[in-house]
N, C-alpha and C. Protein backbone atom coordinates (compact mmCIF):
# COMPACT_ATOMS: atom_id res chain seq x y z
N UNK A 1 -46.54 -15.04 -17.36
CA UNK A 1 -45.43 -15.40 -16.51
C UNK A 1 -44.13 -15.56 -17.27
N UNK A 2 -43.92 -16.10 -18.30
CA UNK A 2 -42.91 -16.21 -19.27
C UNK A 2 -42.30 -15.08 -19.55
N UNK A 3 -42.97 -13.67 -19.70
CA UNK A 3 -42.61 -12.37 -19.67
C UNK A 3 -41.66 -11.90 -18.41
N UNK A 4 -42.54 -12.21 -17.34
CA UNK A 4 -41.78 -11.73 -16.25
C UNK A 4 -40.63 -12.96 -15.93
N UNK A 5 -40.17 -13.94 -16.21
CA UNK A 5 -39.55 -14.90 -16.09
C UNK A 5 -38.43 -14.51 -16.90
N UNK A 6 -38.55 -14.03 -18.10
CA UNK A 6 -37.32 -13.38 -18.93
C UNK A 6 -36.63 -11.96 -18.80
N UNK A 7 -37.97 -11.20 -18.37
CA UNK A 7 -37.54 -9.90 -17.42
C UNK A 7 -36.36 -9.95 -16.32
N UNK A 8 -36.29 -10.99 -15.63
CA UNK A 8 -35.98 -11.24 -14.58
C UNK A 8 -34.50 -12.15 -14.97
N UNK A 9 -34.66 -12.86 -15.68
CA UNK A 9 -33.37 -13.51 -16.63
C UNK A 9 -32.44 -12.12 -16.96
N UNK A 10 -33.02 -11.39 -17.79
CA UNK A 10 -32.40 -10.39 -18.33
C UNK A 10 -31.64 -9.68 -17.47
N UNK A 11 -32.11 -9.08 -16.40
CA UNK A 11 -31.73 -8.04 -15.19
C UNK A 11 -30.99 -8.85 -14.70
N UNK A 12 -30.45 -10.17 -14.21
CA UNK A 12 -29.83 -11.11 -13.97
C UNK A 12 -28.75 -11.13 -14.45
N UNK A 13 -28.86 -11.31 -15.68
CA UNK A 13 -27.55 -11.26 -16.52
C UNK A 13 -27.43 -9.80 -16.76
N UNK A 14 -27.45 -8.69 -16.75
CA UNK A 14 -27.02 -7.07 -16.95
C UNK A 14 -26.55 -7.18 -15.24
N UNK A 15 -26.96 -7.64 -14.16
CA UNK A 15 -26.47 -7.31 -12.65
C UNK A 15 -24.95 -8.23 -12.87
N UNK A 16 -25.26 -9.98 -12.91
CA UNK A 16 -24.07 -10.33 -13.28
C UNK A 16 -22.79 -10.19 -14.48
N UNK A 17 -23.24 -9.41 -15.50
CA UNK A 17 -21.91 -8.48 -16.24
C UNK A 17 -21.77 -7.30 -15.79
N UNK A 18 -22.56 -6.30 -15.07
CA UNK A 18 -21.81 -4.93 -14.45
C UNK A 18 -21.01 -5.16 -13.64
N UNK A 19 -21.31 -6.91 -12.56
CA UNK A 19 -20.47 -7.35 -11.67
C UNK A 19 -19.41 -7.94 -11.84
N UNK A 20 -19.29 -8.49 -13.14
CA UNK A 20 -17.87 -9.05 -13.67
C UNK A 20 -16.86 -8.00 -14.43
N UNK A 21 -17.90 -7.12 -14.85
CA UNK A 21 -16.99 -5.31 -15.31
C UNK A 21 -16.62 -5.21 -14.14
N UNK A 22 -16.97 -5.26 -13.19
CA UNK A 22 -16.54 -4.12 -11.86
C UNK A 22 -15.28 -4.83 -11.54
N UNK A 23 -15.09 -6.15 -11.25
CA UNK A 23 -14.51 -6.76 -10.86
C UNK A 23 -13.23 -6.81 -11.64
N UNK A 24 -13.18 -7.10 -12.94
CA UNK A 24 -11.99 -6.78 -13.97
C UNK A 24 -11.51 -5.44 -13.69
N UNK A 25 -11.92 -4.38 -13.52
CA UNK A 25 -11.63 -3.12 -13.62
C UNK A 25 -10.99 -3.09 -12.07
N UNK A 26 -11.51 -3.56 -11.29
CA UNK A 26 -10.48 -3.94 -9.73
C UNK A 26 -8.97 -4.53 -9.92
N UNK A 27 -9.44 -5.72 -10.36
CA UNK A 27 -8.53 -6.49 -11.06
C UNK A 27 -6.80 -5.67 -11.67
N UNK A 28 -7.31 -4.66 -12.69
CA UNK A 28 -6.60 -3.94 -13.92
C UNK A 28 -5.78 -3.30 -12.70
N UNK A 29 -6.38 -2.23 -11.65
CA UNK A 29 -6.14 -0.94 -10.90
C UNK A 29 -5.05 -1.61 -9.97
N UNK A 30 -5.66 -3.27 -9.12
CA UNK A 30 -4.60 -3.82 -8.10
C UNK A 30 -3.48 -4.11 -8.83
N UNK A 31 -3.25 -4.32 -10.08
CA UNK A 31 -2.14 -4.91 -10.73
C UNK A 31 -0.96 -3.78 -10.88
N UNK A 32 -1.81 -2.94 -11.80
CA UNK A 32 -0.99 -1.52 -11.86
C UNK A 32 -0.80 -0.88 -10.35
N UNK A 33 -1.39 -1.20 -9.16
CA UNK A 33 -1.07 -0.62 -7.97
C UNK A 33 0.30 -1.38 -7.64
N UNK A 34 0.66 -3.06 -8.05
CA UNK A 34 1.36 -3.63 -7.12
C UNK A 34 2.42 -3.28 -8.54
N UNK A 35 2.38 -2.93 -9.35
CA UNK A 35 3.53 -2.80 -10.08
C UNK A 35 4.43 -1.58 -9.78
N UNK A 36 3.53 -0.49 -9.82
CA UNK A 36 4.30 0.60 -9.18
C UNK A 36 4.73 0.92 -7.69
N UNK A 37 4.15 -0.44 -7.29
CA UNK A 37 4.75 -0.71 -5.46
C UNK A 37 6.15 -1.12 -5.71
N UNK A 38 6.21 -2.13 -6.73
CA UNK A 38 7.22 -2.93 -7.60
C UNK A 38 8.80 -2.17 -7.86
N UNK A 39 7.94 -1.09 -8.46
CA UNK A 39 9.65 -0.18 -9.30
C UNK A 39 9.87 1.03 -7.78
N UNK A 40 8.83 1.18 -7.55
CA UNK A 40 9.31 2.88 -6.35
C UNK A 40 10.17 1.35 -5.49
N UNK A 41 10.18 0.54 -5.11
CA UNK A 41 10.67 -0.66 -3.74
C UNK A 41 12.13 -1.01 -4.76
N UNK A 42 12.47 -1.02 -5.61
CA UNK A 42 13.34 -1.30 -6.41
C UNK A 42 14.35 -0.08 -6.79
N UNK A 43 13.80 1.44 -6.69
CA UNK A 43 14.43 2.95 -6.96
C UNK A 43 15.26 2.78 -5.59
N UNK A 44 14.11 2.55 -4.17
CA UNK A 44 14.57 3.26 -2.87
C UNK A 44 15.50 1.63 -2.12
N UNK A 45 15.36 0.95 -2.34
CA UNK A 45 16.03 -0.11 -1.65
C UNK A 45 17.59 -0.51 -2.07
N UNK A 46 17.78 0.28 -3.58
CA UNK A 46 19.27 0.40 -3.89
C UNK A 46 19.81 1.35 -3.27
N UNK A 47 19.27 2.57 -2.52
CA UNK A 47 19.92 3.32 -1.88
C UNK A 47 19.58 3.03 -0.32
N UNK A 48 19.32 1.92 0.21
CA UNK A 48 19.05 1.40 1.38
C UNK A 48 20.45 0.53 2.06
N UNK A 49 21.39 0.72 3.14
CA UNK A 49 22.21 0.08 3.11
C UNK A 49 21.71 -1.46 3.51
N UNK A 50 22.44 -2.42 3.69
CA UNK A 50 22.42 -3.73 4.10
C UNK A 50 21.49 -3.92 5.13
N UNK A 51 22.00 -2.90 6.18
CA UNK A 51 20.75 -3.68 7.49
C UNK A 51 19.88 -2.32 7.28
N UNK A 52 19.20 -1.64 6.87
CA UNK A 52 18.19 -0.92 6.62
C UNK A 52 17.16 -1.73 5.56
N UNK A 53 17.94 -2.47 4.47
CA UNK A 53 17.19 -2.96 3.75
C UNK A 53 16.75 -4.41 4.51
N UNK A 54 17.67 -4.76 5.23
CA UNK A 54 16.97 -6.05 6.32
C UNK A 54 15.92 -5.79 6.79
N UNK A 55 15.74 -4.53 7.70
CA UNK A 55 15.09 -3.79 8.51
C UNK A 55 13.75 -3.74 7.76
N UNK A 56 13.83 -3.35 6.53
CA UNK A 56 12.72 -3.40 5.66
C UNK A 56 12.32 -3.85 4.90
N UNK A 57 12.42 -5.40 4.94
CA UNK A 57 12.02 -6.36 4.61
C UNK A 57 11.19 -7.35 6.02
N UNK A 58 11.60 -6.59 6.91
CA UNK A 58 11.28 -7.11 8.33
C UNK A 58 9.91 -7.07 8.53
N UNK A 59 9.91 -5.57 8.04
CA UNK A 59 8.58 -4.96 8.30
C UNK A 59 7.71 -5.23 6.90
N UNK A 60 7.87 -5.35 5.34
CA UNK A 60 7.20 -5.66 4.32
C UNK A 60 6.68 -7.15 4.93
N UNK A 61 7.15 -8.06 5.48
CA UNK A 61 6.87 -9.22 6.13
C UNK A 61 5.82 -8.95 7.05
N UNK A 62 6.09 -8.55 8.10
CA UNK A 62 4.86 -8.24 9.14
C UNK A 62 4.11 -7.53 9.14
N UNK A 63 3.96 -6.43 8.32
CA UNK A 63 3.47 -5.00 8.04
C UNK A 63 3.54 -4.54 6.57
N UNK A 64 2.68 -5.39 5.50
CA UNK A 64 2.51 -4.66 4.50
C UNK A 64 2.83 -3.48 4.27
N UNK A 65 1.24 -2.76 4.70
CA UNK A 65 0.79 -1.52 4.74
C UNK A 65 1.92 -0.66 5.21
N UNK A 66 2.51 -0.78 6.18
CA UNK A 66 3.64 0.17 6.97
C UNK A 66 4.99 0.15 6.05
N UNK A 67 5.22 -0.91 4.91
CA UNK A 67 5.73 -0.72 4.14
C UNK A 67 5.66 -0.53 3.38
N UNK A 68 4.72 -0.03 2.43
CA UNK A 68 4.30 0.66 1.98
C UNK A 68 4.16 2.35 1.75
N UNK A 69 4.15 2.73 2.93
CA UNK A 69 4.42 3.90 3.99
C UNK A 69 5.42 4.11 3.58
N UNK A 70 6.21 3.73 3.99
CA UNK A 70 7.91 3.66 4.24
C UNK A 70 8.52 4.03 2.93
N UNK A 71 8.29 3.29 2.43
CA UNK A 71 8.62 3.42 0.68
C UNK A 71 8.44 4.34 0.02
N UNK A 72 7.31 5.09 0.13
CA UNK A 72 6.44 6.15 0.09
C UNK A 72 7.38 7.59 0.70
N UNK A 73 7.58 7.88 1.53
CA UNK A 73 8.35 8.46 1.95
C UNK A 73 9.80 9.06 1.86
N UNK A 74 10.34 7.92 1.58
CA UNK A 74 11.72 7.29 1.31
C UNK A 74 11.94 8.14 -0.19
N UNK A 75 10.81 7.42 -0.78
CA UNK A 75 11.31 7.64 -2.54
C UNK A 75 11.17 9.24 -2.23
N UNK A 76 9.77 9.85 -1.31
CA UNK A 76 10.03 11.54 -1.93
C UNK A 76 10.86 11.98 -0.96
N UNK A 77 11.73 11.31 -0.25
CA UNK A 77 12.69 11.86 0.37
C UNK A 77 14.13 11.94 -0.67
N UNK A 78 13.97 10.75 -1.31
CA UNK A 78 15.13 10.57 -2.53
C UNK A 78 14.93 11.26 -3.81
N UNK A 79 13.76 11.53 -4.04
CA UNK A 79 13.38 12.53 -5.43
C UNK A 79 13.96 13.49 -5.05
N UNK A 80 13.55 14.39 -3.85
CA UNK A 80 13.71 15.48 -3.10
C UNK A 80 15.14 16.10 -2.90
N UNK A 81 15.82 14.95 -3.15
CA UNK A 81 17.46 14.94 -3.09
C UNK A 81 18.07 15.28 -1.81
N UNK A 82 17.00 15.01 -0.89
CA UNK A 82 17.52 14.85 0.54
C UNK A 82 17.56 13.95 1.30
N UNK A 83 18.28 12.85 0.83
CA UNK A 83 18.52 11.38 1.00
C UNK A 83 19.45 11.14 0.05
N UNK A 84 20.69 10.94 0.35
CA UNK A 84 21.41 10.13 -0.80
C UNK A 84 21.20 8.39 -0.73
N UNK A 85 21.48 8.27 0.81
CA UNK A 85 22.00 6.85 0.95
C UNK A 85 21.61 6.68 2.30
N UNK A 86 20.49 5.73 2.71
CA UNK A 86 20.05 5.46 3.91
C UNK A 86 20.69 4.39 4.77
N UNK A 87 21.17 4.53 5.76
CA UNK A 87 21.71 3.87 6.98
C UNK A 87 20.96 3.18 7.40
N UNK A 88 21.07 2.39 8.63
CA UNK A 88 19.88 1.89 9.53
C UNK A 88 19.59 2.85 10.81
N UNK A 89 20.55 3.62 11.11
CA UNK A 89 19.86 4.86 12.18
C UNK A 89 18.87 5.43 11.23
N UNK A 90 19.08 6.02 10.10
CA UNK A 90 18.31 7.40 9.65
C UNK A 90 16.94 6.66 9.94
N UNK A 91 17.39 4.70 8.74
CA UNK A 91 15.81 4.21 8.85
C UNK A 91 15.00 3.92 10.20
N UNK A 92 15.65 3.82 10.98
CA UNK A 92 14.92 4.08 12.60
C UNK A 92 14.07 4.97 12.73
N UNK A 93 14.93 6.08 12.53
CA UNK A 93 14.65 7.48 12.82
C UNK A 93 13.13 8.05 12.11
N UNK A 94 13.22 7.25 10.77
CA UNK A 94 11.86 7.31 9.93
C UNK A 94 10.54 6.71 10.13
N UNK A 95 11.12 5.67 10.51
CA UNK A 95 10.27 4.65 11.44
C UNK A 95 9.34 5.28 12.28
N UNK A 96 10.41 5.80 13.32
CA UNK A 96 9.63 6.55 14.93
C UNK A 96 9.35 7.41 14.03
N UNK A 97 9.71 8.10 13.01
CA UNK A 97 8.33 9.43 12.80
C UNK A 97 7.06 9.29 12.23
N UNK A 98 7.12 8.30 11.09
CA UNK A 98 5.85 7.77 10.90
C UNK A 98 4.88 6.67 11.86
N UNK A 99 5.77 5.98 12.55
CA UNK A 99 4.96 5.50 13.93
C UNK A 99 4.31 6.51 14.94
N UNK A 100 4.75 7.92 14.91
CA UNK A 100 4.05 8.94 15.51
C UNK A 100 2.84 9.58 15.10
N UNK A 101 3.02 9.24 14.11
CA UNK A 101 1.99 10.17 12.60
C UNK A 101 0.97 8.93 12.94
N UNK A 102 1.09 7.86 12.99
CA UNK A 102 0.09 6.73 12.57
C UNK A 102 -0.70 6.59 14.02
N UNK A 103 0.11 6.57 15.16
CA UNK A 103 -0.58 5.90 16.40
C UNK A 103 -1.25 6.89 16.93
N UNK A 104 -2.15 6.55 18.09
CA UNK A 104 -2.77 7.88 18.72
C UNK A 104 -2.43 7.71 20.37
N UNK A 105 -2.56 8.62 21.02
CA UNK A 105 -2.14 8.68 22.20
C UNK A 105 -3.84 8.37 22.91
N UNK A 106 -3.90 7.65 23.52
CA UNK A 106 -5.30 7.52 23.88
C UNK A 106 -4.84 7.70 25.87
N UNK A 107 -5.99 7.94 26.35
CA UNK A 107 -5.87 8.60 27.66
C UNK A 107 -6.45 8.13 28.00
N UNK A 108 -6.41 7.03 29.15
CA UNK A 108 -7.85 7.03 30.18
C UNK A 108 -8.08 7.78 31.57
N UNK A 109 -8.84 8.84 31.65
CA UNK A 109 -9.02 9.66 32.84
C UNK A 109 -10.13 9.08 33.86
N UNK A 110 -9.90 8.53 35.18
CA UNK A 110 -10.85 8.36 35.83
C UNK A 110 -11.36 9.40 36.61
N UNK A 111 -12.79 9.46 37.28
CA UNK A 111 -12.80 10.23 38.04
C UNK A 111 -13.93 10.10 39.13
């Protein structure tokens, strides 16, 4: 029994360090994810005017993810060099297109 008692120790501790590797290595990836959320939100929000950048802070508040999106967009719209300087119409305008892209039109047909 002492055999299988240390067997079982062992596999224990190899399950709980692959699980504390896994977890650091999560750890490393979310950090470097929120850093480069960090600088692209810092490139595109200097070329964001006053109430566009309100606008989108509105939504980083209520809507992570959708800002995220946004940002996303924005910057390869500004790499792209077809964006100098965003308004709050254009950012509307970006808005309703990725709110189109995201939602689905769902139908209910009776019959």
């Amino acid at each position: 029994m002492d055999e299988l008692a240390f067997l079982k120790q062992k596999r224990l501790a190899q399950l709980q360090h692959h699980y504390q590797k896994q977890q650091n290595e999560q750890a490393v990836q979310q950090a470097e994810l929120h850093q480069q959320i960090k600088m692209l939100e810092s490139y595109v929000t200097q070329r964001l005017s006053k109430e566009a950048f309100e606008r989108y802070m509105n939504i980083k508040t209520a809507h992570p993810e959708r800002a995220v999106q946004v940002l996303t967009v924005l910057g390869q719209l500004i790499n792209e060099r077809k964006l100098e300087h965003v308004d709050d119409a254009e950012f509307k305008q970006l808005l309703q297109l990725i709110n189109q892209e995201t939602t689905r039109d769902i139908k209910i047909i009776r019959k």
